[in-house]
Structures are given as structure tokens and as C-alpha cells.
Protein backbone atom coordinates (compact mmCIF):
# COMPACT_ATOMS: atom_id res chain seq x y z
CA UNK A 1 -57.48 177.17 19.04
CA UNK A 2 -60.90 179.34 18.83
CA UNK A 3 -62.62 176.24 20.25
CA UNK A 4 -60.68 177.39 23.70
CA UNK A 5 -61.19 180.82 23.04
CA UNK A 6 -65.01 180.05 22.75
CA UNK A 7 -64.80 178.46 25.85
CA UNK A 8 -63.17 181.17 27.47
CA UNK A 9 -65.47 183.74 26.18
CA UNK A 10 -68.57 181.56 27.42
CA UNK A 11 -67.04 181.36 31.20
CA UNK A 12 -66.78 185.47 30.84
CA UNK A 13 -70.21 185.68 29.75
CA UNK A 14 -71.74 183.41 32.29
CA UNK A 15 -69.17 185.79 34.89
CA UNK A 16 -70.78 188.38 34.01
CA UNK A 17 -67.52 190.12 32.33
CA UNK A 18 -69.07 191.07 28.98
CA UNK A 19 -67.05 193.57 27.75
CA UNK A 20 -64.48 191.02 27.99
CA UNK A 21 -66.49 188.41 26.09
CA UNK A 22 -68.04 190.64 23.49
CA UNK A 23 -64.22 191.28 22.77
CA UNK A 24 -63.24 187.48 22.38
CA UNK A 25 -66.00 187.07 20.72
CA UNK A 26 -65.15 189.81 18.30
CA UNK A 27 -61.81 187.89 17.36
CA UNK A 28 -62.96 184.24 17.10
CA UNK A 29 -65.44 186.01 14.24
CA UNK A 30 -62.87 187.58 12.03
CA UNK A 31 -60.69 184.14 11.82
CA UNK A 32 -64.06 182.13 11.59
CA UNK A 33 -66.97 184.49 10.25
CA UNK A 34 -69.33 181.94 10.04
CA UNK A 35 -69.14 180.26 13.23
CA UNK A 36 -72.85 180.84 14.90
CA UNK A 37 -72.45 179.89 17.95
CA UNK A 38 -70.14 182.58 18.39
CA UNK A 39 -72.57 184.80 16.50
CA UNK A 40 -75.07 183.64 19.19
CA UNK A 41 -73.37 184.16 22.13
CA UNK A 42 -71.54 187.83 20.66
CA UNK A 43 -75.20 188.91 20.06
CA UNK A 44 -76.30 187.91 23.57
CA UNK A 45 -73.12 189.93 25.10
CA UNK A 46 -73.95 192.87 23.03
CA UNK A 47 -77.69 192.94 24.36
CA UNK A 48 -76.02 192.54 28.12
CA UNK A 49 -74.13 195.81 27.10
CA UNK A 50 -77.11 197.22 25.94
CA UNK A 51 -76.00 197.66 22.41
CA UNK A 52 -79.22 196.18 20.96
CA UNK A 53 -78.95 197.30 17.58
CA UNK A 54 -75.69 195.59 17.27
CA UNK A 55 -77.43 192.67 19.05
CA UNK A 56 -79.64 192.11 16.53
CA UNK A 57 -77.12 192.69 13.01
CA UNK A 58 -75.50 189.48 15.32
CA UNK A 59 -78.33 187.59 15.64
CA UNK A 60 -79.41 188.02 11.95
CA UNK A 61 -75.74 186.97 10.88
CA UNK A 62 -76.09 183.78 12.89
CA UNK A 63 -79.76 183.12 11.73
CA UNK A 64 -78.24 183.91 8.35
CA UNK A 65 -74.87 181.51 8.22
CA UNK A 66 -77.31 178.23 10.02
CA UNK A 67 -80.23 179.30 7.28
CA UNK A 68 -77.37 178.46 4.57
CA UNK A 69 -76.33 175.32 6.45
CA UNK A 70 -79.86 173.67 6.77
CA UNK A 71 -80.37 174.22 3.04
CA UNK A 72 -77.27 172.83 2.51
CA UNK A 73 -78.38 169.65 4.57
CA UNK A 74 -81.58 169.96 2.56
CA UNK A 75 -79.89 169.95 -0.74
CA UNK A 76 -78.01 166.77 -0.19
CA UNK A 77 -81.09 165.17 0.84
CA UNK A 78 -82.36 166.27 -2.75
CA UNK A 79 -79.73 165.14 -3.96
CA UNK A 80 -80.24 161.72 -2.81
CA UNK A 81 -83.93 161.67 -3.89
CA UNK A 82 -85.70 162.59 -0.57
CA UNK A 83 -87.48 165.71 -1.85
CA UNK A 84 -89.84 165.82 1.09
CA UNK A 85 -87.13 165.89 3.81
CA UNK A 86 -85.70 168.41 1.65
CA UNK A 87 -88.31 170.47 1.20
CA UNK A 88 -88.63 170.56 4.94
CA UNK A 89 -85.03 171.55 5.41
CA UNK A 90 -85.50 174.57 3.48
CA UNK A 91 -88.37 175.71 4.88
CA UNK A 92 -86.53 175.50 8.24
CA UNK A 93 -83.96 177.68 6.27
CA UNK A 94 -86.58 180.13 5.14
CA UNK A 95 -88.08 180.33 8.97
CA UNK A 96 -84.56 181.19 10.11
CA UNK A 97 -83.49 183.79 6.86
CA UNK A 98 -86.13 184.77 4.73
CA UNK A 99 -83.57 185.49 1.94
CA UNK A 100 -81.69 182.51 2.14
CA UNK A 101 -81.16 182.16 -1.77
CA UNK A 102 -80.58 178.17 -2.03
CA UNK A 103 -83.89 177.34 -0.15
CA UNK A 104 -85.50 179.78 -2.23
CA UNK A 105 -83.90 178.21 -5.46
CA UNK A 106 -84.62 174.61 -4.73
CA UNK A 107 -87.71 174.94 -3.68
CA UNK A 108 -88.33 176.15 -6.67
CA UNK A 109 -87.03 173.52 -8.48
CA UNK A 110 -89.02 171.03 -6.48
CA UNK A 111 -92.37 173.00 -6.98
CA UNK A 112 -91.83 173.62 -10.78
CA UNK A 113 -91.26 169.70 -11.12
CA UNK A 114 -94.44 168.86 -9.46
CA UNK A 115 -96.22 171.64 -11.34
CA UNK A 116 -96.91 174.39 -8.90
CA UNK A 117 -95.88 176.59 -11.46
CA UNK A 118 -96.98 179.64 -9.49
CA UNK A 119 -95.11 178.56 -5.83
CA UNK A 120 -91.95 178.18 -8.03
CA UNK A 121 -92.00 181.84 -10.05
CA UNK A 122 -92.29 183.19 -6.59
CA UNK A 123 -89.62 181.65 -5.51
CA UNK A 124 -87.51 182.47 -8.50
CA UNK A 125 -88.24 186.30 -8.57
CA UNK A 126 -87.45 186.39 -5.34
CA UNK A 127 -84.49 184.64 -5.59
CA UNK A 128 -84.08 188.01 -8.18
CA UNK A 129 -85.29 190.29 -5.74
CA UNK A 130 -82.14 188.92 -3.47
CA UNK A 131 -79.16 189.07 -6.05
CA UNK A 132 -80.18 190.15 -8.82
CA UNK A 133 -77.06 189.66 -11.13
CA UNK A 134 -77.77 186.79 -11.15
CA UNK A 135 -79.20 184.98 -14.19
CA UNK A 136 -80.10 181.89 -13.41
CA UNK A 137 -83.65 182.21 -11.46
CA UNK A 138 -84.58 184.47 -14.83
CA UNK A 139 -83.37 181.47 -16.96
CA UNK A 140 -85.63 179.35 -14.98
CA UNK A 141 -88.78 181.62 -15.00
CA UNK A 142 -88.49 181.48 -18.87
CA UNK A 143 -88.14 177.49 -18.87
CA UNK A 144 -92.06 178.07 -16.58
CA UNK A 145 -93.03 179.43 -20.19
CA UNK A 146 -93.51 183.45 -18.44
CA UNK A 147 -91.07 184.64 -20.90
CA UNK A 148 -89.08 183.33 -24.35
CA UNK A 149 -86.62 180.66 -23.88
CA UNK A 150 -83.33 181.35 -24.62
CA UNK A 151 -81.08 180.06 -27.42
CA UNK A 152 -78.90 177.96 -24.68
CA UNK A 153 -78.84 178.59 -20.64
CA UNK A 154 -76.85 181.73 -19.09
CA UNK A 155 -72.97 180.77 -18.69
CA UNK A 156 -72.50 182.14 -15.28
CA UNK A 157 -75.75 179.78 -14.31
CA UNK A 158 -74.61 176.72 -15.65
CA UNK A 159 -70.56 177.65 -14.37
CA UNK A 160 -71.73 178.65 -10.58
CA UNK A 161 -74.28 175.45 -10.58
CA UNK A 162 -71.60 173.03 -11.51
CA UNK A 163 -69.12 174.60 -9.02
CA UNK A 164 -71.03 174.13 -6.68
CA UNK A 165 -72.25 170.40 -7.47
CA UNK A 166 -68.82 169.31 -8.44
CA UNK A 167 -67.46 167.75 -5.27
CA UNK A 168 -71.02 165.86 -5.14
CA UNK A 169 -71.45 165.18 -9.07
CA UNK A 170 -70.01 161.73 -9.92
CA UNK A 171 -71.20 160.02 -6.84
CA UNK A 172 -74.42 161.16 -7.45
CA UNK A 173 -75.05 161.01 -11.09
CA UNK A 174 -73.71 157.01 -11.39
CA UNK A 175 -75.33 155.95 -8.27
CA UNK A 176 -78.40 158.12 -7.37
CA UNK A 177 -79.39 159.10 -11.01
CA UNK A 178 -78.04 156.14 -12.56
CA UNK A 179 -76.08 157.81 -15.23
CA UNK A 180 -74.91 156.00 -17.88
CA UNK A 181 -73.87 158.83 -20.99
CA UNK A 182 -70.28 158.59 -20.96
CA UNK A 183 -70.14 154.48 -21.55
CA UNK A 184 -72.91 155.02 -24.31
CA UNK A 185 -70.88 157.48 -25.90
CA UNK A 186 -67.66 155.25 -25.64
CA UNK A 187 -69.50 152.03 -26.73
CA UNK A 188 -71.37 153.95 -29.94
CA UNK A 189 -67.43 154.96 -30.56
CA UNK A 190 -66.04 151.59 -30.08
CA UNK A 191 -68.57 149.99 -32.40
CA UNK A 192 -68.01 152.64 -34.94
CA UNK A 193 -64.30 152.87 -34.69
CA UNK A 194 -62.70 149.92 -33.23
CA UNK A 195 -58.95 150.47 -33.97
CA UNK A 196 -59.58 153.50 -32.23
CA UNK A 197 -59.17 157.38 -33.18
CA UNK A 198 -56.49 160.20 -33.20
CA UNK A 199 -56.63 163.32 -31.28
CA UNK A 200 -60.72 164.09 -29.53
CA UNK A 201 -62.47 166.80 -28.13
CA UNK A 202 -64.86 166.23 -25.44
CA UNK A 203 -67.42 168.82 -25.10
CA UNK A 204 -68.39 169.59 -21.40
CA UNK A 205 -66.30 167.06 -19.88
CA UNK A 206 -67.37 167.71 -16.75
CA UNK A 207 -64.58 165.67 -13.84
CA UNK A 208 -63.64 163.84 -17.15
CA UNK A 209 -66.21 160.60 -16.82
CA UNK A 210 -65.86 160.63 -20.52
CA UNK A 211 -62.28 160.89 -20.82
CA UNK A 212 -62.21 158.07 -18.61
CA UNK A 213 -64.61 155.81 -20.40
CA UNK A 214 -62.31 155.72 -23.70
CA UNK A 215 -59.08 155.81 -22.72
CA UNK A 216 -57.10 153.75 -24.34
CA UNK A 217 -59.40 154.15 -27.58
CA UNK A 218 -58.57 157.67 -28.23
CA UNK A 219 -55.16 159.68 -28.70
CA UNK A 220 -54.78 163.20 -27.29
CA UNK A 221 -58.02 164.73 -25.90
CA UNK A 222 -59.25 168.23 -25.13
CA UNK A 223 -61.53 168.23 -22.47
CA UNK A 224 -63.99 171.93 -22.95
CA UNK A 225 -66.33 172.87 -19.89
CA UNK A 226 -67.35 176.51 -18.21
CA UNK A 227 -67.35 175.21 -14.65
CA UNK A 228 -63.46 175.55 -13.37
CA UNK A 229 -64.07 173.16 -10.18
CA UNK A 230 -65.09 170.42 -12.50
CA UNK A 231 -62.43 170.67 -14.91
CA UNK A 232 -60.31 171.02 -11.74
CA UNK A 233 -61.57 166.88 -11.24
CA UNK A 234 -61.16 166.46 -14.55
CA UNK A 235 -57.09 167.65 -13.93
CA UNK A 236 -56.81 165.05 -11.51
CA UNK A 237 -57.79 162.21 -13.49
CA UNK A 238 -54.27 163.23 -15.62
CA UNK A 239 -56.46 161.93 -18.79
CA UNK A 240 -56.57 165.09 -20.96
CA UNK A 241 -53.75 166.39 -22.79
CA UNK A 242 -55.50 170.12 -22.79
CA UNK A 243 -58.52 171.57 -20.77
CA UNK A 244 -60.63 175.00 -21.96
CA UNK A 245 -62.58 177.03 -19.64
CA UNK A 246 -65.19 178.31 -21.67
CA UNK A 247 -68.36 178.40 -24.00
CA UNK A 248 -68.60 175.37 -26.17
CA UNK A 249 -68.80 177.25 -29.37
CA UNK A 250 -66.31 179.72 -28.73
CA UNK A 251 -63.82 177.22 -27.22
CA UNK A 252 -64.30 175.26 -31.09
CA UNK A 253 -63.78 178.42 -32.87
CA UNK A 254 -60.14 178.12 -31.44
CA UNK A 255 -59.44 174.95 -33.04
CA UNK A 256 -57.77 173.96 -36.12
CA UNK A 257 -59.38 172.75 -39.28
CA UNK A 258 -59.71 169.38 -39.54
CA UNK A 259 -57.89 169.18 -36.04
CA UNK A 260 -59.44 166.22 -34.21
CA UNK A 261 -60.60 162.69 -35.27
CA UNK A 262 -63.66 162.52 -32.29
CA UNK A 263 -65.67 165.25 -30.87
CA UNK A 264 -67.97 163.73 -27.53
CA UNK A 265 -70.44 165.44 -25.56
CA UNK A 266 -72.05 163.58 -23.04
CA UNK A 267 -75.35 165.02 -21.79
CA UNK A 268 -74.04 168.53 -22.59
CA UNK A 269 -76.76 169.62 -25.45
CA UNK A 270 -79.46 169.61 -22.61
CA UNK A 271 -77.83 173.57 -21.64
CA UNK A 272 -77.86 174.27 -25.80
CA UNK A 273 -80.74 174.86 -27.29
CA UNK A 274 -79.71 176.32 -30.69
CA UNK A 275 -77.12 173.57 -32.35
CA UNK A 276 -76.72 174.92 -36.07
CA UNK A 277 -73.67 177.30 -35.21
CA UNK A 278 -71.86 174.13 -33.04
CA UNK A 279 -72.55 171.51 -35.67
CA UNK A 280 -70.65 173.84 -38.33
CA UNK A 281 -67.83 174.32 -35.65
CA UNK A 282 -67.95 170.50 -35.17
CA UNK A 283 -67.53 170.33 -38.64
CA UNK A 284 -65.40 172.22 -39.57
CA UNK A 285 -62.79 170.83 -36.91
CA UNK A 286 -63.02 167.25 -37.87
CA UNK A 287 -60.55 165.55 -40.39
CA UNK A 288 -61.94 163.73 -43.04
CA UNK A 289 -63.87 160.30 -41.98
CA UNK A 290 -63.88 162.11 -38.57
CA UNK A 291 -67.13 161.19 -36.14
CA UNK A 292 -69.07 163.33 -33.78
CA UNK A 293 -70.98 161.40 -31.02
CA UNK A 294 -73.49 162.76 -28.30
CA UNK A 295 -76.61 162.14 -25.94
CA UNK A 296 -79.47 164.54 -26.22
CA UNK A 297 -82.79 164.43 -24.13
CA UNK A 298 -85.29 163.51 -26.82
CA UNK A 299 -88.07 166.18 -27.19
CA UNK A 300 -90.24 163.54 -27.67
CA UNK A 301 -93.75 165.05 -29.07
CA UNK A 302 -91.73 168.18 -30.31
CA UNK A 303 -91.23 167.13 -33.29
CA UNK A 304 -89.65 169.98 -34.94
CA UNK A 305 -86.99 172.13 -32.68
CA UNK A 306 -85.64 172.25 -29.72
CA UNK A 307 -87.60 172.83 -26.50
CA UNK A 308 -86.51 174.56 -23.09
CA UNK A 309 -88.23 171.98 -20.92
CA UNK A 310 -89.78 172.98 -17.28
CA UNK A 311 -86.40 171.65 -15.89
CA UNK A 312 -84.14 174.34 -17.39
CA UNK A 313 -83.13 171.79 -19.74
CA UNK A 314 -83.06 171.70 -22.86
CA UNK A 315 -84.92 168.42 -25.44
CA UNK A 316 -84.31 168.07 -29.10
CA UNK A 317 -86.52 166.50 -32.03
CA UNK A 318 -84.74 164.08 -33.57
CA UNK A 319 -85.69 165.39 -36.87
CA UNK A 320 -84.51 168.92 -35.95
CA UNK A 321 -80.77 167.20 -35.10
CA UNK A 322 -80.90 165.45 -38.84
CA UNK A 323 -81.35 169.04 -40.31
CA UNK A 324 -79.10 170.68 -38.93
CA UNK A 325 -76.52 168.00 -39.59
CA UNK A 326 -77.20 168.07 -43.07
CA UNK A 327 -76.78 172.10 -43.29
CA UNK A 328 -73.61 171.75 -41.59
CA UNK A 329 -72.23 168.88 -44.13
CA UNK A 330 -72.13 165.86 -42.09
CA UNK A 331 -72.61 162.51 -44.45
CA UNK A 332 -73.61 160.19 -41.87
CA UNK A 333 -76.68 160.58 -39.26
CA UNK A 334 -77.08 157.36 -36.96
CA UNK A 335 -79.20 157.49 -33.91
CA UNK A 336 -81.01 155.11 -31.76
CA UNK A 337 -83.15 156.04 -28.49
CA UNK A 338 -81.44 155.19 -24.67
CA UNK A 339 -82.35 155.71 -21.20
CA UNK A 340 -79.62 158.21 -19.86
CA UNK A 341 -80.28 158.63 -16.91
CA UNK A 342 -83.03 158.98 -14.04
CA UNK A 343 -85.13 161.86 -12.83
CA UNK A 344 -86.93 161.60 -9.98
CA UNK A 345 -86.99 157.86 -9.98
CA UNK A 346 -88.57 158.01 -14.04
CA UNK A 347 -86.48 157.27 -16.72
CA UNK A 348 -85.31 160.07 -19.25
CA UNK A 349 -86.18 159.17 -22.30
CA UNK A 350 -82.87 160.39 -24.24
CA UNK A 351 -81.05 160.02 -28.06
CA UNK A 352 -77.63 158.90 -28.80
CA UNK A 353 -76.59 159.93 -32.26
CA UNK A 354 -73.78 159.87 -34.38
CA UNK A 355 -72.40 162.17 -37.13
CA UNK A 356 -70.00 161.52 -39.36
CA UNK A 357 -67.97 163.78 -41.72
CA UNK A 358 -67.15 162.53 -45.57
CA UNK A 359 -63.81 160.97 -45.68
């Protein structure tokens, strides 16, 4: 339908009847605001009628709306691995709209993972400059060690990046990154209970990959995440008896005592720093001869803590996990080092560990 409108509004332009074209052209953009050609064309009828400034807010739009597109383009080709095509994408992006806020983000991802530290603040404050409610780029700028790290990463950044991943996430992680947490987790839980378990929690489930690893070993299961288009794939799968929107810790202050047999998380941690408060949730909500099982990225030379790593994600010491097991009560501390997943074509070096609670 606009397709033939735009048509018709390009044959009055060419006839010279712009009035008539700047006013087609004014309807195809309120049903479809972010169609630039249209934006294009309105903005060269409006210079025709000499209404210049206007001209130019319509040239910026369109500039603006095929700025967002190329970094889109660019952001699947980051996706896939091809960080130099990408980074030309959102330059292109840049050239176009010098505020495009993707390009600016991703870039500075790419530059603070090849250690041009100073290219990627830049990018990130302006990314501030731009919308500054937001908290992500401030997150980030504290991960490039220019302020403290904080105890786990912003809600709203980790919510709005997984929306916005989620119709890209499982194709990407299993074949691009090579993801394998959710059949460590349900392997570890296999091993450990093979007759299977009663009702599970499954801490940032994500579009339910972990659900769907142990079905069948598991009864009831809570799936817990803050992004609502990945728990929205998670739905689909028809796998979980319940699904929370929300923090992790204050989604397992609503559960019952002793409540749940298994608690999973599966390459959530690396958004937690801080673990003591979960572990006593954790805890506290498994029965008896219940079993808590999860990936973390191993801090590796850290040997004490947790770390906020250059990434914006979050490592922990192996010896830092033991303690605060302890504190919280947990009997049993198993853990053994994996490959999760890759980065970048390298290998993240990764722990999968298992807690159990006195029967």
C-alpha cells in the first residue's frame, strides 16, 4: 500500500507538483516513520518548497533511521565473528549519525577487547553524553578500571542487552560461540543425581536452553531471568511450570524454605559479582540433600574475589566460591575446570561447580 503511494509521490516530485508530494510524503511517514527513502525524497520536496530548515530535520531523520540500520548490519557481522567488517559498518553509521548509540557502543566493545582502552571510554561517555539514563556505557567504563566495579552489572543493562540479542541468542551462542553450559550443567546433575530430582529453579534461564537440557530429569521448574523477550522464548519451549521477571536474588527471596530439590544457573554468575547474599538464598531454598549447580568464568590469577573483567563480565576465584559456600552452609563443594564457551575464537577458561546442602 505505501509502496504505491511512494511511487505516486515520486512521479509528483519528478512533475514538479511538490506540494502534492511533500503531502504524500507526509502520510507514508506517520504509518512507516522509519522508511528513508521517503525521508529522502520528503526532505528533497521540502527544499523545492523552500522550507530548508524542515529540509534538513528530514534529512537528519533519514541519515538517522539508515545510521541505526548499518550498525545493525554491523552488529550481526560481530556477531558472527567478523569484527573488522563490523567495525567498518559502524563507522559508516557514525559518518551518517554521529550519535548513533549502537555504533558508538560496539565499537567500544571491540576497542576495549583489543586494548585501546582510551578509543573505547570515548566511545562509552559518549554513548552517556547521548542518553544518559542509561547505565550500561557507565557499567562498562568501570569494567576499563576508570572507576570501582560494581557488586553485579546494572539490571536495566543486562534486561535491554538481552532483549535485544534474544531473537539472535541461541543460534549464535551454540554455533558461533560454541556454547556448551547448559549440557555441562545437566551432565554434572545427571552424574550426581541419576534418578533425577523434584521441583528446580533455573537461575537466568535465558530462552530456556537449560530447561531443555534436563527435561525429563527434573520435576517442576522455575525458570528466573530480567530480560522479558528471552523468557518470552523460554514460554514457547512450554518446559517451565513458572517464569519470574526479575533480579536473581530478589526473585529467591520469594521462595519457600526448602522449596526446590535443584537450583541451575548456566553462565549467569558472569553479571554477579558479589555471591554471599545468593548462596544464603540458594540455601536457604533447598530441601535437605538438595544440589546447586553452575558455570562461572574462572578468575584465573585472581585468586581471592571476584573480578569485573574488561568485558563487563564478571570471573570468580575458585577459592572465593568455596568460602562463601561454606558461610552460607553448604556441605558439599565439587568443582572441576571446562571450556564454556568461545570468545573471539579463544577458549574461556570457565568452572563448573557443585554445592550441595546436608541431607
Amino acid at each position: 500500500m505505501t509502496s504505491n503511494k511512494f511511487f505516486q509521490a515520486q512521479k509528483q516530485h519528478r512533475d514538479g507538483e511538490h506540494a502534492a508530494a511533500a503531502d504524500a510524503l507526509k502520510s507514508i511517514l506517520e504509518i512507516e516513520p522509519k522508511h528513508v527513502a521517503a525521508w529522502r525524497l520528503y526532505g528533497d520536496t521540502l527544499r523545492e518548497l523552500g522550507r530548508a530548515g524542515e529540509a534538513d530535520d528530514a534529512e537528519k531523520s533519514a541519515n538517522a533511521i539508515e545510521a541505526d540500520h548499518t550498525a545493525d548490519i554491523g552488529a550481526s557481522l560481530l556477531f558472527h565473528g567478523d569484527v573488522k567488517r563490523g567495525r567498518v559498518m559502524f563507522e559508516r553509521a557514525l559518518a551518517l549519525n554521529p550519535d548513533c548509540l549502537t555504533a558508538h557502543w560496539l565499537l567500544g566493545d571491540i576497542e576495549g577487547r583489543e586494548g585501546a582502552n582510551d578509543l573505547a571510554l570515548a566511545h562509552y561517555r559518549r554513548c552517556i553524553e547521548i542518553e544518559p539514563t542509561r547505565n550500561g556505557p557507565a557499567y562498562m567504563i568501570a569494567a576499563l578500571g576508570q572507576d570501582t566495579a560494581p557488586a553485579q552489572a546494572p539490571g536495566d543493562y543486562v534486561a535491554d542487552f538481552f532483549d535485544w540479542y534474544a531473537d539472535e541468542f541461541d543460534d549464535h551462542l551454540t554455533r558461533n560461540l560454541k556454547y556448551s553450559g547448559p549440557q555441562q550443567v545437566a551432565g554434572t546433575l545427571r552424574v550426581m543425581r541419576p534418578d533425577g530430582v523434584g521441583p528446580t529453579i533455573d537461575l537466568g534461564c535465558g530462552t530456556g536452553l537449560a530447561g531443555l537440557a534436563v527435561q525429563g530429569l527434573v520435576g517442576p521448574i522455575i525458570g528466573v531471568d530480567l530480560s522479558s523477550e528471552m523468557l518470552a522464548k523460554a514460554d514457547a519451549r512450554g518446559i517451565y511450570a513458572q517464569l519470574i521477571e526479575d533480579d536473581l536474588l530478589v526473585a529467591m527471596a520469594t521462595q519457600a524454605d526448602g522449596s526446590a530439590e535443584a537450583i541451575l544457573a548456566a553462565d549467569v554468575f558472569v553479571y554477579v559479582g558479589e555471591l554471599a547474599p545468593l548462596f544464603r538464598e540458594c540455601h536457604r531454598v533447598l530441601a535437605p540433600g538438595g544440589i546447586f549447580i553452575a558455570t562461572f568464568e574462572d578468575a584465573l590469577g585472581n585468586t581471592g574475589t571476584w573480578k569485573l573483567e574488561h568485558s563487563g563480565r564478571y570471573t570468580h576465584a575458585r577459592a572465593y566460591l568455596e568460602k562463601i559456600a561454606a558461610d552460607a552452609g553448604f556441605s558439599e563443594f565439587r568443582s572441576s575446570p571446562i571450556v564454556l564457551r568461545e570468545e573471539y575464537g579463544e577458549p574461556v577458561q570457565s568452572l563448573l561447580v557443585s554445592f550441595e546442602r546436608a541431607a
